[in-house]
N, C-alpha and C. Protein backbone atom coordinates (compact mmCIF):
# COMPACT_ATOMS: atom_id res chain seq x y z
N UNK A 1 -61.15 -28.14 10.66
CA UNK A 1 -60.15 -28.11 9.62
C UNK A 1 -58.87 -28.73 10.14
N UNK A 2 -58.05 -29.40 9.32
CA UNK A 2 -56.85 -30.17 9.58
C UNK A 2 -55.61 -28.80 9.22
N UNK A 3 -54.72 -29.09 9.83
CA UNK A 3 -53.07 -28.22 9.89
C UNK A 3 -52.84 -27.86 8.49
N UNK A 4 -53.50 -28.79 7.41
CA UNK A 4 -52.89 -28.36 6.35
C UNK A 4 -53.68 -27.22 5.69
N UNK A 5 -54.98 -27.72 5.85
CA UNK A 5 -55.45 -26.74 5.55
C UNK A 5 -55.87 -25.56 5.61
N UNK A 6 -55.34 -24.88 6.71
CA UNK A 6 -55.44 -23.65 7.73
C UNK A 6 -53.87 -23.11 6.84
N UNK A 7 -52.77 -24.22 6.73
CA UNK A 7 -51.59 -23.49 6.43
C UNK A 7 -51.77 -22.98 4.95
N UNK A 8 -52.65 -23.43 4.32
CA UNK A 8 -52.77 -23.40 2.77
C UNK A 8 -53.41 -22.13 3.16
N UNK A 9 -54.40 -21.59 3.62
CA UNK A 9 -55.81 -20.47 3.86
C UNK A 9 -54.50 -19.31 4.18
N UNK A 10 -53.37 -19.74 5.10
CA UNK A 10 -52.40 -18.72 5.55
C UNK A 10 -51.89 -18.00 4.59
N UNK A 11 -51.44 -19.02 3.58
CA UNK A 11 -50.62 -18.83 2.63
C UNK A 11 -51.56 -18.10 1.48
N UNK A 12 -52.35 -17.86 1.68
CA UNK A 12 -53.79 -17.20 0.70
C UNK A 12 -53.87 -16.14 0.86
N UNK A 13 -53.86 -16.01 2.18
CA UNK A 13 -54.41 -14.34 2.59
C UNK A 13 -53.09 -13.60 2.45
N UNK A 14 -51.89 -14.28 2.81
CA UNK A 14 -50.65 -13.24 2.82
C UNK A 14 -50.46 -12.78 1.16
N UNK A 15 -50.78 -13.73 0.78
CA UNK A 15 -50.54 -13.57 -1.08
C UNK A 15 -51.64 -12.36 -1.48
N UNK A 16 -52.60 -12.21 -0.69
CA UNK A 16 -54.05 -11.33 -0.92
C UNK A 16 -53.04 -10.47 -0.99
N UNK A 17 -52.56 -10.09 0.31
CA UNK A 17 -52.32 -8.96 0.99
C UNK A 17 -51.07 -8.27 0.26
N UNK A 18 -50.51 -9.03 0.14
CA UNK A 18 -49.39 -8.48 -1.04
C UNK A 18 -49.74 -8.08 -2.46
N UNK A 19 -51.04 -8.41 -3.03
CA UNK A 19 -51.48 -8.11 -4.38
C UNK A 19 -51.74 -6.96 -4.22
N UNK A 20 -53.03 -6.52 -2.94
CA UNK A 20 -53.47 -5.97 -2.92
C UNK A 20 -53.05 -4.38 -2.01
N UNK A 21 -51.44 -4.72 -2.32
CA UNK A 21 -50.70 -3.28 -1.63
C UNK A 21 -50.03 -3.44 -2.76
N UNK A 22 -49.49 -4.02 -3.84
CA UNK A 22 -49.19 -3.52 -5.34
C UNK A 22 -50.13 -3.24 -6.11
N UNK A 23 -51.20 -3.43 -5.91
CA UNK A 23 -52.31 -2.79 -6.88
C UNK A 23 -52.53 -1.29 -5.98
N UNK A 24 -52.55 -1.35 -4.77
CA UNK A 24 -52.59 0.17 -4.20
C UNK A 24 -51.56 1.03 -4.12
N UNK A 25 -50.38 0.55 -4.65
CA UNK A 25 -49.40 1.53 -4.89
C UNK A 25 -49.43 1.41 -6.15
N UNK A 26 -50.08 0.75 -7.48
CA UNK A 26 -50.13 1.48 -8.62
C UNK A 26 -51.07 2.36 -9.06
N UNK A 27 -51.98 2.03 -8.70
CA UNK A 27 -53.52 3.58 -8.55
C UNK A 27 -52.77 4.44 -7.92
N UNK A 28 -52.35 4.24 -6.56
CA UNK A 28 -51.91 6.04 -6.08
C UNK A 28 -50.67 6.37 -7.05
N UNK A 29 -49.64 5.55 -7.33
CA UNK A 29 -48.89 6.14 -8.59
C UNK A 29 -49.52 6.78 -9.91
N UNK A 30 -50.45 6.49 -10.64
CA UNK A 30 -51.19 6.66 -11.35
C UNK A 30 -52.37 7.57 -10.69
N UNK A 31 -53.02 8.05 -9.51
CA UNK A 31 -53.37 8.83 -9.64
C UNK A 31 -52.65 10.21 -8.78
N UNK A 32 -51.34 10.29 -8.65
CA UNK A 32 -51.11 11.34 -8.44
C UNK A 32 -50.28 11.82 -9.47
N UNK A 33 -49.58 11.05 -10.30
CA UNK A 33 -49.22 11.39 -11.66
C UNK A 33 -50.59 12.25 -12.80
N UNK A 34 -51.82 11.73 -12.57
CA UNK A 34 -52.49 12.25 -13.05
C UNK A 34 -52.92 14.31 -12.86
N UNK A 35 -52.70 13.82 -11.59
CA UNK A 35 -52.78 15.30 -10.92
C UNK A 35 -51.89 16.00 -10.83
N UNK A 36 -50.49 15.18 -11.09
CA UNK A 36 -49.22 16.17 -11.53
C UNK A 36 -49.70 17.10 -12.49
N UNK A 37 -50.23 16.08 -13.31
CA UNK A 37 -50.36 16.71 -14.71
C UNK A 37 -51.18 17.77 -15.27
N UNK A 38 -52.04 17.93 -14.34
CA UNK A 38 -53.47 18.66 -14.19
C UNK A 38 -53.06 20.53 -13.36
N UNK A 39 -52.21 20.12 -12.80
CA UNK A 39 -51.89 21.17 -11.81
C UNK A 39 -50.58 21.12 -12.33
N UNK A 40 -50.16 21.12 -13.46
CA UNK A 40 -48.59 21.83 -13.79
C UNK A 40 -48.37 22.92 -14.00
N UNK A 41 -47.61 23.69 -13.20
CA UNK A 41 -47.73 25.22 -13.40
C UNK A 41 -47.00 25.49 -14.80
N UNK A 42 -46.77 24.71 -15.69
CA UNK A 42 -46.11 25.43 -17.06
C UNK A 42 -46.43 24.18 -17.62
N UNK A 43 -45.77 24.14 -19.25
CA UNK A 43 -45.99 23.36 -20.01
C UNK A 43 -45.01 22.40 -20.43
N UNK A 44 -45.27 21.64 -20.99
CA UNK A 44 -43.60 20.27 -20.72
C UNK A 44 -42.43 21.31 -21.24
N UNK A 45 -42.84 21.69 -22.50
CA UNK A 45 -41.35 22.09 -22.77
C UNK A 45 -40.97 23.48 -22.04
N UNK A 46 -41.42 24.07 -21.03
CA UNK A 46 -41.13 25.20 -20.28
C UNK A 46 -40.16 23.91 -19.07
N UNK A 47 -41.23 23.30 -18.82
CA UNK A 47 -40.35 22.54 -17.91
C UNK A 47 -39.21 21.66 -18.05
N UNK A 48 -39.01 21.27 -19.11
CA UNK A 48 -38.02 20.71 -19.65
C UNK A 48 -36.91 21.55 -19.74
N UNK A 49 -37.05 22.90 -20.44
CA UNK A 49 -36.08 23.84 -20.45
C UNK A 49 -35.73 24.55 -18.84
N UNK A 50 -36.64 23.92 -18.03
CA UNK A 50 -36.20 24.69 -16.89
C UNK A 50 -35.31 23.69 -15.89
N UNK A 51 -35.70 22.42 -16.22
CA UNK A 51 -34.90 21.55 -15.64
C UNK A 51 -33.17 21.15 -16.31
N UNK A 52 -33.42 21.54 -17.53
CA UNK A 52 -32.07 21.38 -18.30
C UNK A 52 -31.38 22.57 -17.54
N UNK A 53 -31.41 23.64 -17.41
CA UNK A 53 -31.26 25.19 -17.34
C UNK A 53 -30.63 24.88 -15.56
N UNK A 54 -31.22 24.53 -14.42
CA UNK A 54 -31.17 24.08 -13.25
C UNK A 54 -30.12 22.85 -13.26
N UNK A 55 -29.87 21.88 -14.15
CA UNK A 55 -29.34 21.15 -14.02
C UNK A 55 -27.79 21.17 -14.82
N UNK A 56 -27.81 22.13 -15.62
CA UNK A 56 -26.94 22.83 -15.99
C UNK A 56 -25.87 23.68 -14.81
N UNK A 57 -26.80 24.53 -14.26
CA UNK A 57 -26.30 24.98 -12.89
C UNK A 57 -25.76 24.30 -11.56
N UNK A 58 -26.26 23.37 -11.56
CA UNK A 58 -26.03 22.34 -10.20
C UNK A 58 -24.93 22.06 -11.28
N UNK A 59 -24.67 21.29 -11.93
CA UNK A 59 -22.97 20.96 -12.57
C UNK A 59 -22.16 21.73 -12.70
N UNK A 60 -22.49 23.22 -12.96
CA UNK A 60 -21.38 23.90 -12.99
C UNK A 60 -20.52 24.34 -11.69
N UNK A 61 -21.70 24.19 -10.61
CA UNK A 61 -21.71 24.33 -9.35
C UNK A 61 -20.95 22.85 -8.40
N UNK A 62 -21.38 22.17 -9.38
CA UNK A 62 -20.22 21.17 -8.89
C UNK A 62 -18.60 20.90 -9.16
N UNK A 63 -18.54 21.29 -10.23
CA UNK A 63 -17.46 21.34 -10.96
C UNK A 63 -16.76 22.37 -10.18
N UNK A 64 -17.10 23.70 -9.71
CA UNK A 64 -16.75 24.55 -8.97
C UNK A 64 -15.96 24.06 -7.36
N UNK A 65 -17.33 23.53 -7.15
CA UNK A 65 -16.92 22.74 -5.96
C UNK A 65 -15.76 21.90 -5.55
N UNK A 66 -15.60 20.72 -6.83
CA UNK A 66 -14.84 19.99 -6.58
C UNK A 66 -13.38 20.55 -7.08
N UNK A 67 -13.44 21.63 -8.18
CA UNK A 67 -12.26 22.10 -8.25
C UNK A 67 -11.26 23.30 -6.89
N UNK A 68 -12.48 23.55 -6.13
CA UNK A 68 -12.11 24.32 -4.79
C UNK A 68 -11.45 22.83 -3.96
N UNK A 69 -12.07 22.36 -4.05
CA UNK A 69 -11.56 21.09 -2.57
C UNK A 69 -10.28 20.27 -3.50
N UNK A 70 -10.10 19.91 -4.68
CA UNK A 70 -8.95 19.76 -5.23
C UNK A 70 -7.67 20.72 -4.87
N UNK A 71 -8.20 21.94 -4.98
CA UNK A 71 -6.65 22.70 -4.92
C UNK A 71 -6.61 22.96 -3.44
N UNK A 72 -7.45 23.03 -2.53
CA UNK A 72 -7.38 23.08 -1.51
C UNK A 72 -6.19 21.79 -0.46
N UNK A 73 -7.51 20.42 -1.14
CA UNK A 73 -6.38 19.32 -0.81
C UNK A 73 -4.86 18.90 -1.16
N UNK A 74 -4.69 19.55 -2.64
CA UNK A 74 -3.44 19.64 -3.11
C UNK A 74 -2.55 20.30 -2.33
N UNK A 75 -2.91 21.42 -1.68
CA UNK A 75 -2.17 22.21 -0.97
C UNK A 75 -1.56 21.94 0.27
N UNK A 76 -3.15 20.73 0.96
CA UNK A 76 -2.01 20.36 2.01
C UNK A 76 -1.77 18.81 2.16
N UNK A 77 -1.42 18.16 0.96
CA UNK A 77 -0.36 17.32 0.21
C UNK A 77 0.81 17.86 0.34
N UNK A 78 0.82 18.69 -0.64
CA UNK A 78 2.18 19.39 -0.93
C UNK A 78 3.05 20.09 0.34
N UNK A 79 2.03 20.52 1.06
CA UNK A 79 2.65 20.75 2.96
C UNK A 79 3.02 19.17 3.72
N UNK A 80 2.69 18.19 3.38
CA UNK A 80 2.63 17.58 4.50
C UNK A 80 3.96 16.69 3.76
N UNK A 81 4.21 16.95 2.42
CA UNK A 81 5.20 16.01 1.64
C UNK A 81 6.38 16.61 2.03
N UNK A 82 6.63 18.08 1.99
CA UNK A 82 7.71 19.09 2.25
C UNK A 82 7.91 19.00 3.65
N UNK A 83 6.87 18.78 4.83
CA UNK A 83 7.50 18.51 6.49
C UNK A 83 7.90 17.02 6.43
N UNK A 84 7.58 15.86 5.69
CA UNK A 84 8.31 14.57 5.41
C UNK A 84 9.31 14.68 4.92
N UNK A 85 9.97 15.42 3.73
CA UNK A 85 10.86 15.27 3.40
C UNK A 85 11.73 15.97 3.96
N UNK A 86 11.84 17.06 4.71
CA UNK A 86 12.49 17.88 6.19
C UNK A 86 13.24 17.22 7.13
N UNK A 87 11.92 16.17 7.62
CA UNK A 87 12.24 15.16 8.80
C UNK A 87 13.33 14.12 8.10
N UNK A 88 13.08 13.53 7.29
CA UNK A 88 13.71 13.09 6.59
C UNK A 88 14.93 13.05 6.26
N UNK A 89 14.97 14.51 5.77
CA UNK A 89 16.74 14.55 5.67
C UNK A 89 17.48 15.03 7.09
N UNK A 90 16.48 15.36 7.72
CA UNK A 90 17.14 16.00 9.11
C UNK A 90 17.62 14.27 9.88
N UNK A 91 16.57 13.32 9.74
CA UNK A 91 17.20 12.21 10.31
C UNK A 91 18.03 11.79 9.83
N UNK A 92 18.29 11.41 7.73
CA UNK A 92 19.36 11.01 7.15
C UNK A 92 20.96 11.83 7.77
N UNK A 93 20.70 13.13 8.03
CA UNK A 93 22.01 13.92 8.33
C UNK A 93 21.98 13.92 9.79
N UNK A 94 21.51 13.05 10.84
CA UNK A 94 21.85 12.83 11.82
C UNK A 94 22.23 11.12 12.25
N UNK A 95 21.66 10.46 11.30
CA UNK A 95 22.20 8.77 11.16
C UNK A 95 23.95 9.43 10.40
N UNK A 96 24.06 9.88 9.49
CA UNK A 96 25.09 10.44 8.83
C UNK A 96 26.23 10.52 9.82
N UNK A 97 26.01 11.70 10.40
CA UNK A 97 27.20 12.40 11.97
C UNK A 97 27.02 11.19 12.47
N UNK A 98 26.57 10.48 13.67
CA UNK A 98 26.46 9.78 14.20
C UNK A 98 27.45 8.40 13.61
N UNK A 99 27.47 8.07 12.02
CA UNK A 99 27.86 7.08 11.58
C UNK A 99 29.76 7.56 11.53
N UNK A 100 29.83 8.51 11.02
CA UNK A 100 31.37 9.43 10.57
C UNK A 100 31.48 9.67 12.22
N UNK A 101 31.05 9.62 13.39
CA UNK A 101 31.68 9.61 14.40
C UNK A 101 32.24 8.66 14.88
N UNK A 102 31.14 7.42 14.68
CA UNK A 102 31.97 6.00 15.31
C UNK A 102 32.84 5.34 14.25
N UNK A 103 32.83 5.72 13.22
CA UNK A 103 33.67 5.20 12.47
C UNK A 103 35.31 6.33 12.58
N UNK A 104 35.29 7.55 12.57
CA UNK A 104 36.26 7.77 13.32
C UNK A 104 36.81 7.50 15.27
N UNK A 105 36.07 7.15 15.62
CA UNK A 105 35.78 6.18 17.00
C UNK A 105 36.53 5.35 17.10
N UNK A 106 36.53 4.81 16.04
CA UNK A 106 36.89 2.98 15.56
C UNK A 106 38.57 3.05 15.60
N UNK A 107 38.83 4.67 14.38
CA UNK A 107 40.08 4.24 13.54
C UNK A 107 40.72 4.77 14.98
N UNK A 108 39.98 5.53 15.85
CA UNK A 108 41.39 6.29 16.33
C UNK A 108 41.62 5.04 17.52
N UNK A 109 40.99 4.14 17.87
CA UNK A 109 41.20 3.11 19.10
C UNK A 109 41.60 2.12 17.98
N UNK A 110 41.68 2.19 16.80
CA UNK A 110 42.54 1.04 15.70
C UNK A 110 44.37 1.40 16.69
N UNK A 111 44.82 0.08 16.81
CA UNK A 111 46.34 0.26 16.41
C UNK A 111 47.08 -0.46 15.66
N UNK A 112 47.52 -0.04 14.33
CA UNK A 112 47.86 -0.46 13.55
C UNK A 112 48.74 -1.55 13.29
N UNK A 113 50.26 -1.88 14.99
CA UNK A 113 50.76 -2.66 15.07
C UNK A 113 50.32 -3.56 15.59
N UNK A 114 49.20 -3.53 15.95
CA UNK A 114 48.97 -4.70 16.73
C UNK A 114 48.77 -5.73 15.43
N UNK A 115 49.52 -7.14 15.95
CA UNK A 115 49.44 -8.27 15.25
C UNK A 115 48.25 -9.10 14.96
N UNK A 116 46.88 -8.69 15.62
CA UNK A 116 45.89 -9.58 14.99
C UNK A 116 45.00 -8.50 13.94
N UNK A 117 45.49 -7.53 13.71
CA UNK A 117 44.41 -6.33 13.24
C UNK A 117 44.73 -7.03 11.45
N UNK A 118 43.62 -6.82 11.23
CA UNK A 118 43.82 -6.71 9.38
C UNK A 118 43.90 -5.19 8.72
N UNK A 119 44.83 -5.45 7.82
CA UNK A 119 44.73 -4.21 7.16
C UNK A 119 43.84 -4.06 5.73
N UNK A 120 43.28 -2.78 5.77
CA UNK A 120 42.49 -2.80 4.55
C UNK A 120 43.17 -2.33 3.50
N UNK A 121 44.10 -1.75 3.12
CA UNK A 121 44.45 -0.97 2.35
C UNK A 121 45.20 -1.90 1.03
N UNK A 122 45.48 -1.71 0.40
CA UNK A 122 45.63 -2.31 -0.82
C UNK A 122 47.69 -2.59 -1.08
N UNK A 123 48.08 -1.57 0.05
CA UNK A 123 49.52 -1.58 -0.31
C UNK A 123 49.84 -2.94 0.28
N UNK A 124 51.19 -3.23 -0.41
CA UNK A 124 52.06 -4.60 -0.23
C UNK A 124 52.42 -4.32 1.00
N UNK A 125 53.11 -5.86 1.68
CA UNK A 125 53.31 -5.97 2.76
C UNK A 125 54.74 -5.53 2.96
N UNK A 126 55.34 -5.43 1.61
CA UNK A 126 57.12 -5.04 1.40
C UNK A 126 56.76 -2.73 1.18
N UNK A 127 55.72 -2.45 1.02
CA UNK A 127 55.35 -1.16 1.41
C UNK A 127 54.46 -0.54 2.59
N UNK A 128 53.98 -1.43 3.38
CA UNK A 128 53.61 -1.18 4.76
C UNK A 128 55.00 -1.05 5.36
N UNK A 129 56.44 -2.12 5.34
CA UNK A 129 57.06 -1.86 5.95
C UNK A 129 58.53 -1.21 5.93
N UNK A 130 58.08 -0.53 4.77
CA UNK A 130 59.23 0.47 4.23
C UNK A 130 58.73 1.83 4.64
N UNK A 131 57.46 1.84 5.11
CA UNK A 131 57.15 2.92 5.84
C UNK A 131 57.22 3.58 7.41
């Protein structure tokens, strides 16, 4: 036999082999569904009502659940927002002091006569020196 035709025979059997494991997983689907059915300990609508009934429960049971881990997590949100906002103002009111220190720092090494200083204040220069 030539290359090609050995690759064609390859390509045959793998295709077998794949039919013939979807045809064997639809018989065993089909026959253990059959035997579900044979060996059901109740009748559809017992089972139907028992799976509604169970599945009813698992939701309420979830709902439970997730409303425990909601208020739970809420709780320590609400802790971790209140030690941020703590730190927070504890740093704002220490940038604060720190700022009202060097700025009184400033004025008290200001001297007012000295000739290159600017003045901020709004009074005339004929009421700076009537003072």
């Amino acid at each position: 036999m030539n290359t090609y035709s050995e690759g064609m025979e390859s390509e045959r059997t793998e295709s077998g082999s794949i039919a013939a494991f979807v045809c064997g997983a639809a018989l065993g689907a089909a026959v253990g569904a059959a035997i579900a059915l044979i060996m059901a300990p109740a009748t559809g609508s017992d089972t139907r009502a028992f799976l509604k009934r169970r599945g009813n429960e698992l939701g309420r049971d979830a709902m439970e659940r997730g409303r425990d881990t909601w208020r739970s997590q809420s709780d320590r949100v609400k802790s971790a927002v209140a030690s941020g906002l703590d730190r927070a103002g504890g740093a704002v009111s220490y940038a604060r002091e720190r700022g009202e220190a060097a700025y009184r720092e400033a004025l008290e090494s200001f001297n007012a006569d000295d000739p290159g200083a600017v003045h901020t204040s709004y009074q005339s220069r004929a009421q700076r020196s009537s003072e």
